[in-house]
N, C-alpha and C. Protein backbone atom coordinates (compact mmCIF):
# COMPACT_ATOMS: atom_id res chain seq x y z
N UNK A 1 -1.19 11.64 3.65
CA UNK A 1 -0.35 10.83 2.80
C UNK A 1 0.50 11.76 1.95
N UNK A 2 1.82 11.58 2.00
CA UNK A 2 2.81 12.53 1.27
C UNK A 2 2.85 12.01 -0.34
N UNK A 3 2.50 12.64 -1.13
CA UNK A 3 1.86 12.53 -2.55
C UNK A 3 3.36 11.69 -2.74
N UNK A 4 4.67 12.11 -2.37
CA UNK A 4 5.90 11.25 -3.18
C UNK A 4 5.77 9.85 -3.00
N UNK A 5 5.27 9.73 -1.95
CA UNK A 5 4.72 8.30 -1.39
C UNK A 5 4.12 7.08 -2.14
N UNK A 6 3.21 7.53 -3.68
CA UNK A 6 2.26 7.52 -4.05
C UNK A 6 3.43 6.79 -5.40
N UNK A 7 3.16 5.50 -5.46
CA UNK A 7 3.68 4.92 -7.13
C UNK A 7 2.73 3.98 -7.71
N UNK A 8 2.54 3.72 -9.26
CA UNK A 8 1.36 3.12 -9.88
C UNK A 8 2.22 1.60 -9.71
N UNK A 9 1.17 0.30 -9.60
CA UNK A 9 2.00 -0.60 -9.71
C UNK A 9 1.68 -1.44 -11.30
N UNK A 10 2.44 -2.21 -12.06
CA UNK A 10 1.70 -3.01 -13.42
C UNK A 10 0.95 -4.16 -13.01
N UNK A 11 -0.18 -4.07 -13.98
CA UNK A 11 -0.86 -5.02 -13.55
C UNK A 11 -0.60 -5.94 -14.14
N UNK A 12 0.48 -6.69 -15.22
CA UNK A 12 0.96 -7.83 -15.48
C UNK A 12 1.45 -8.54 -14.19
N UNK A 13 1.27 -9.76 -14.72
CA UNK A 13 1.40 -10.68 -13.28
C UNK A 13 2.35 -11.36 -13.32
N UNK A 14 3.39 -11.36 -12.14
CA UNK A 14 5.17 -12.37 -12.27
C UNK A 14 4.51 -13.01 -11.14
N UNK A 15 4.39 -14.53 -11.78
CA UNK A 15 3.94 -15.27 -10.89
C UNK A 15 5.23 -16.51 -9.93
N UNK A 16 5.29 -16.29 -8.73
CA UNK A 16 6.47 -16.94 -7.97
C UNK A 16 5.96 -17.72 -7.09
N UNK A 17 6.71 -18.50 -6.73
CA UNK A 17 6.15 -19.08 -5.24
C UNK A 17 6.46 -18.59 -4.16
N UNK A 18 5.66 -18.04 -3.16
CA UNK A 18 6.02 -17.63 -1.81
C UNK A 18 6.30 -19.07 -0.95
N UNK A 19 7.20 -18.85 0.10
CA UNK A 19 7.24 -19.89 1.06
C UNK A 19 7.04 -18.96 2.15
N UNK A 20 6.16 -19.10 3.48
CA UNK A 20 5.84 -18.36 4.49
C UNK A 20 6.24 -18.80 5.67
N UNK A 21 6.74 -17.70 6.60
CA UNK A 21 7.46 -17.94 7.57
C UNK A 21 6.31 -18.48 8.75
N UNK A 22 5.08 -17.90 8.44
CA UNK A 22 4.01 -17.97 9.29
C UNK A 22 2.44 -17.50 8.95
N UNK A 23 2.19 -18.33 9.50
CA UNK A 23 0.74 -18.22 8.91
C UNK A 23 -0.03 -17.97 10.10
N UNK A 24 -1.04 -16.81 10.67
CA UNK A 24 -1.73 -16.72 11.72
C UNK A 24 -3.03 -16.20 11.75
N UNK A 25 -4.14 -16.76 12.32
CA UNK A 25 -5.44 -16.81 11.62
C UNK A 25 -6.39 -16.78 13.20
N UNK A 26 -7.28 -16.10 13.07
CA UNK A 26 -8.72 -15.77 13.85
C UNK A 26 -9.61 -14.64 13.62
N UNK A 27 -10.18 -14.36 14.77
CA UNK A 27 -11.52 -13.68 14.34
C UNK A 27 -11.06 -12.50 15.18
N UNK A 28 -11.83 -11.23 15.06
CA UNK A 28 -11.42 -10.21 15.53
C UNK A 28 -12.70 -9.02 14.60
N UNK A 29 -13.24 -8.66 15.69
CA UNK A 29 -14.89 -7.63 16.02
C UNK A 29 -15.76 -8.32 14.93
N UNK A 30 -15.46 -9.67 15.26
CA UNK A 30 -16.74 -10.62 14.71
C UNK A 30 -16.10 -11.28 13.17
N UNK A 31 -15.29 -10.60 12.62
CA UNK A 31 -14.50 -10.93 11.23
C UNK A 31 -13.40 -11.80 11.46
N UNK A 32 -13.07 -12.78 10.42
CA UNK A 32 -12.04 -13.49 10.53
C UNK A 32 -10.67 -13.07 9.67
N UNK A 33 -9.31 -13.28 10.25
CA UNK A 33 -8.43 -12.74 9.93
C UNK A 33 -7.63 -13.87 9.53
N UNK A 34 -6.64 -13.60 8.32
CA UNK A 34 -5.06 -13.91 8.24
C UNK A 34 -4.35 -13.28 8.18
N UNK A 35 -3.35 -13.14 8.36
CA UNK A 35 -1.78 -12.63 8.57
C UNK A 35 -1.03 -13.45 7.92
N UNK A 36 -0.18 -13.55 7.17
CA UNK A 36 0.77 -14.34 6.59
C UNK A 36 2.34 -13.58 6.50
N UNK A 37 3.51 -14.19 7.10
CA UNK A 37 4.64 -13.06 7.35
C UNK A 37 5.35 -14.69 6.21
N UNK A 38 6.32 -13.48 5.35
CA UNK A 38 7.52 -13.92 4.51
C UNK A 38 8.21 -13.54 4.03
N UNK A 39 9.56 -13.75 3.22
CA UNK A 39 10.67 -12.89 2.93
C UNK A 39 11.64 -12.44 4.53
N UNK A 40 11.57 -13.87 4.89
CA UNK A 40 12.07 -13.74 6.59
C UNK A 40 11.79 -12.53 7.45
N UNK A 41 10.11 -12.35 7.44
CA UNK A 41 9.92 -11.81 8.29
C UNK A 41 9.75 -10.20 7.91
N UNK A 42 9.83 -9.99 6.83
CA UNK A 42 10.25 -8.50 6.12
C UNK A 42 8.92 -8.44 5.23
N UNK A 43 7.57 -9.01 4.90
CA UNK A 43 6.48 -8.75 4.50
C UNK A 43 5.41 -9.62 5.24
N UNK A 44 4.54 -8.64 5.29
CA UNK A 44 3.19 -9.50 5.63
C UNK A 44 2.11 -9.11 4.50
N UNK A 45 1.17 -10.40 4.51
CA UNK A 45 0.03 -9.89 3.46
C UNK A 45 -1.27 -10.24 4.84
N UNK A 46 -2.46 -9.34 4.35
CA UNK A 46 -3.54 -9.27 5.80
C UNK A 46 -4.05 -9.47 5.28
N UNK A 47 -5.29 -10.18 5.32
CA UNK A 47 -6.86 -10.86 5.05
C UNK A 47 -7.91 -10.61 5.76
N UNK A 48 -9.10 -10.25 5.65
CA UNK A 48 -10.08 -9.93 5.91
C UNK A 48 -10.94 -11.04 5.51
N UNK A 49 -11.85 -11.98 6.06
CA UNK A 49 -12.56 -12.67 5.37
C UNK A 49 -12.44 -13.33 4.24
N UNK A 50 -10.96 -13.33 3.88
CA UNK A 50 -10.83 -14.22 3.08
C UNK A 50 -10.35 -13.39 2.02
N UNK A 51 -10.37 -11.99 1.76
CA UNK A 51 -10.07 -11.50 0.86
C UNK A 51 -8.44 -10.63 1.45
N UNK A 52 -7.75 -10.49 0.41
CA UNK A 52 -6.14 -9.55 0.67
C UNK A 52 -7.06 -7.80 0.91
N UNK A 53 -6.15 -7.61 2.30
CA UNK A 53 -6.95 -5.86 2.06
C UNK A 53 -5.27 -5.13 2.55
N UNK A 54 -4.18 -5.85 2.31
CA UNK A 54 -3.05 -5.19 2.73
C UNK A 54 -1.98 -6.21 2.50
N UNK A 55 -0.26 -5.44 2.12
CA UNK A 55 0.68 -5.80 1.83
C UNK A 55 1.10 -4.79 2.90
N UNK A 56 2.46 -5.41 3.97
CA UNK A 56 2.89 -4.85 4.91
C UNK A 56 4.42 -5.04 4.38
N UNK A 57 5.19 -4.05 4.75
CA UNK A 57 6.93 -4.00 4.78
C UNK A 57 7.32 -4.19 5.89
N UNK A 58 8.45 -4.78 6.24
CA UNK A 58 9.04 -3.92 7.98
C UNK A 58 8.81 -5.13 8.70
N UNK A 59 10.53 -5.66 9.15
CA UNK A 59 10.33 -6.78 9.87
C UNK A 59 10.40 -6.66 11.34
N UNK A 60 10.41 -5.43 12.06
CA UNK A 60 9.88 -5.24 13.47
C UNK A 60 8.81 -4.11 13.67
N UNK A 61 8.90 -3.43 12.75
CA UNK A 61 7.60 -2.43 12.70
C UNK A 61 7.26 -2.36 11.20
N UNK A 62 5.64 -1.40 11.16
CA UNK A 62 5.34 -1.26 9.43
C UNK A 62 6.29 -0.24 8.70
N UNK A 63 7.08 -0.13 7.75
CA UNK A 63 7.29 0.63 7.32
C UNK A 63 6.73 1.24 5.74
N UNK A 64 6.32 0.09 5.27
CA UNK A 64 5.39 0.96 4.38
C UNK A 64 3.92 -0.47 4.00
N UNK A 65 3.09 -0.04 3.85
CA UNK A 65 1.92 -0.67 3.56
C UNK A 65 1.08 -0.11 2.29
N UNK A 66 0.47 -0.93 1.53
CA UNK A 66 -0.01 -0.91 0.39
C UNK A 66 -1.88 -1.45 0.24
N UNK A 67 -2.25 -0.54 1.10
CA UNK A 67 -3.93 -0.79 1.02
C UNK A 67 -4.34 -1.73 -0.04
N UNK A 68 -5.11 -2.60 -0.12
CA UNK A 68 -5.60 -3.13 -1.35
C UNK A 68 -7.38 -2.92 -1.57
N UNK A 69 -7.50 -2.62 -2.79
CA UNK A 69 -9.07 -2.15 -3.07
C UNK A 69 -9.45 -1.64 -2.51
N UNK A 70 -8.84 -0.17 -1.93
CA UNK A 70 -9.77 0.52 -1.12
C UNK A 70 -10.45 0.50 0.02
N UNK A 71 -9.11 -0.27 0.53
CA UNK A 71 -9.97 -1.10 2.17
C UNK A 71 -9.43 0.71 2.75
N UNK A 72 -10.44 0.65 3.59
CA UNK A 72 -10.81 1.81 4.63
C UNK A 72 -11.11 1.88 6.27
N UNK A 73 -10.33 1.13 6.90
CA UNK A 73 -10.84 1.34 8.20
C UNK A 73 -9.62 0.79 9.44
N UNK A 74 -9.22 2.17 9.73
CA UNK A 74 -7.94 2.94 10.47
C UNK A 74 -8.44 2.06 11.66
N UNK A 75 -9.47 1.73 12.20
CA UNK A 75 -9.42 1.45 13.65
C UNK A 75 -8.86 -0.40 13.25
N UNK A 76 -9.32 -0.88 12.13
CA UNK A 76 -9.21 -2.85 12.21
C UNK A 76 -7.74 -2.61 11.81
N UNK A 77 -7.41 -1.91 10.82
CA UNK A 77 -5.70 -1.78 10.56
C UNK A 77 -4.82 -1.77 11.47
N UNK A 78 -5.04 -0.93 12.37
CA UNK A 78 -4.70 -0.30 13.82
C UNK A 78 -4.77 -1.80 14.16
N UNK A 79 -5.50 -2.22 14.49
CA UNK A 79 -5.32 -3.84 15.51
C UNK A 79 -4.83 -4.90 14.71
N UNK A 80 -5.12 -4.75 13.41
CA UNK A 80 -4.43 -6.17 13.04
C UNK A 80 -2.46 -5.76 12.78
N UNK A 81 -2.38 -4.59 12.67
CA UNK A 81 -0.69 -3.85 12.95
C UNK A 81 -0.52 -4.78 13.93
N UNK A 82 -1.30 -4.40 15.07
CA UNK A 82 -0.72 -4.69 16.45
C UNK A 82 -0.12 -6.01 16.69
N UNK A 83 -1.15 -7.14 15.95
CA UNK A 83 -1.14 -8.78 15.96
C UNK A 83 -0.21 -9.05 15.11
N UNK A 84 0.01 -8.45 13.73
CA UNK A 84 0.80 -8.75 13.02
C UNK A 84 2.89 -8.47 13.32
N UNK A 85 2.70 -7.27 14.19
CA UNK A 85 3.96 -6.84 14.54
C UNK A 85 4.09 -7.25 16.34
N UNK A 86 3.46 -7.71 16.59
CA UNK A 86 3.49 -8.35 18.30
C UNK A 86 5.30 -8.98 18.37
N UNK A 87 5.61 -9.01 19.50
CA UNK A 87 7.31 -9.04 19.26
C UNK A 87 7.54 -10.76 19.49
N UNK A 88 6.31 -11.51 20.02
CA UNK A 88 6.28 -12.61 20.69
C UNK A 88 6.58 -13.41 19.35
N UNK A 89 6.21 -13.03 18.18
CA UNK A 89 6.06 -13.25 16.81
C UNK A 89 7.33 -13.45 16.00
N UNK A 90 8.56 -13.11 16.97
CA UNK A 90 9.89 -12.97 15.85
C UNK A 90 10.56 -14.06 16.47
């Protein structure tokens, strides 16, 4: 990770309404998933069991992503990328 990469965010809260382009949901190595794409297609937020473990950029590939709480595991990221950026999807 290139340290410039690296910005603090505030934790005051601007609360808005999202409207979502799509909502897409199952299970995957036994865990259940959401995907939610909005901002036409230019963010996704990922779910793990119900909890947020990622904010995605990039409306045909990731271009930047924002781990949430320390989620850790390159191989489920790796596949839910895949589902979330699938081209069948645009």
């Amino acid at each position: 990770m290139d340290s410039s990469s690296i910005a603090k965010v505030s934790k005051k809260e601007f609360p808005f309404q999202v409207t979502y382009d799509y909502q897409l949901t199952g299970k995957i190595r036994g865990e259940r998933f959401t995907i939610q794409s909005f901002w036409n297609h230019e963010m996704k937020e990922m779910y793990l069991n119900n909890k947020i473990i990622a904010i995605v950029k990039g409306k045909t590939d990731p271009e930047n992503i924002i781990l949430i709480n320390g989620y850790n595991n390159p191989t489920m990221m790796k596949e839910l990328l895949l589902i979330a950026y699938n081209k069948f999807l645009l």
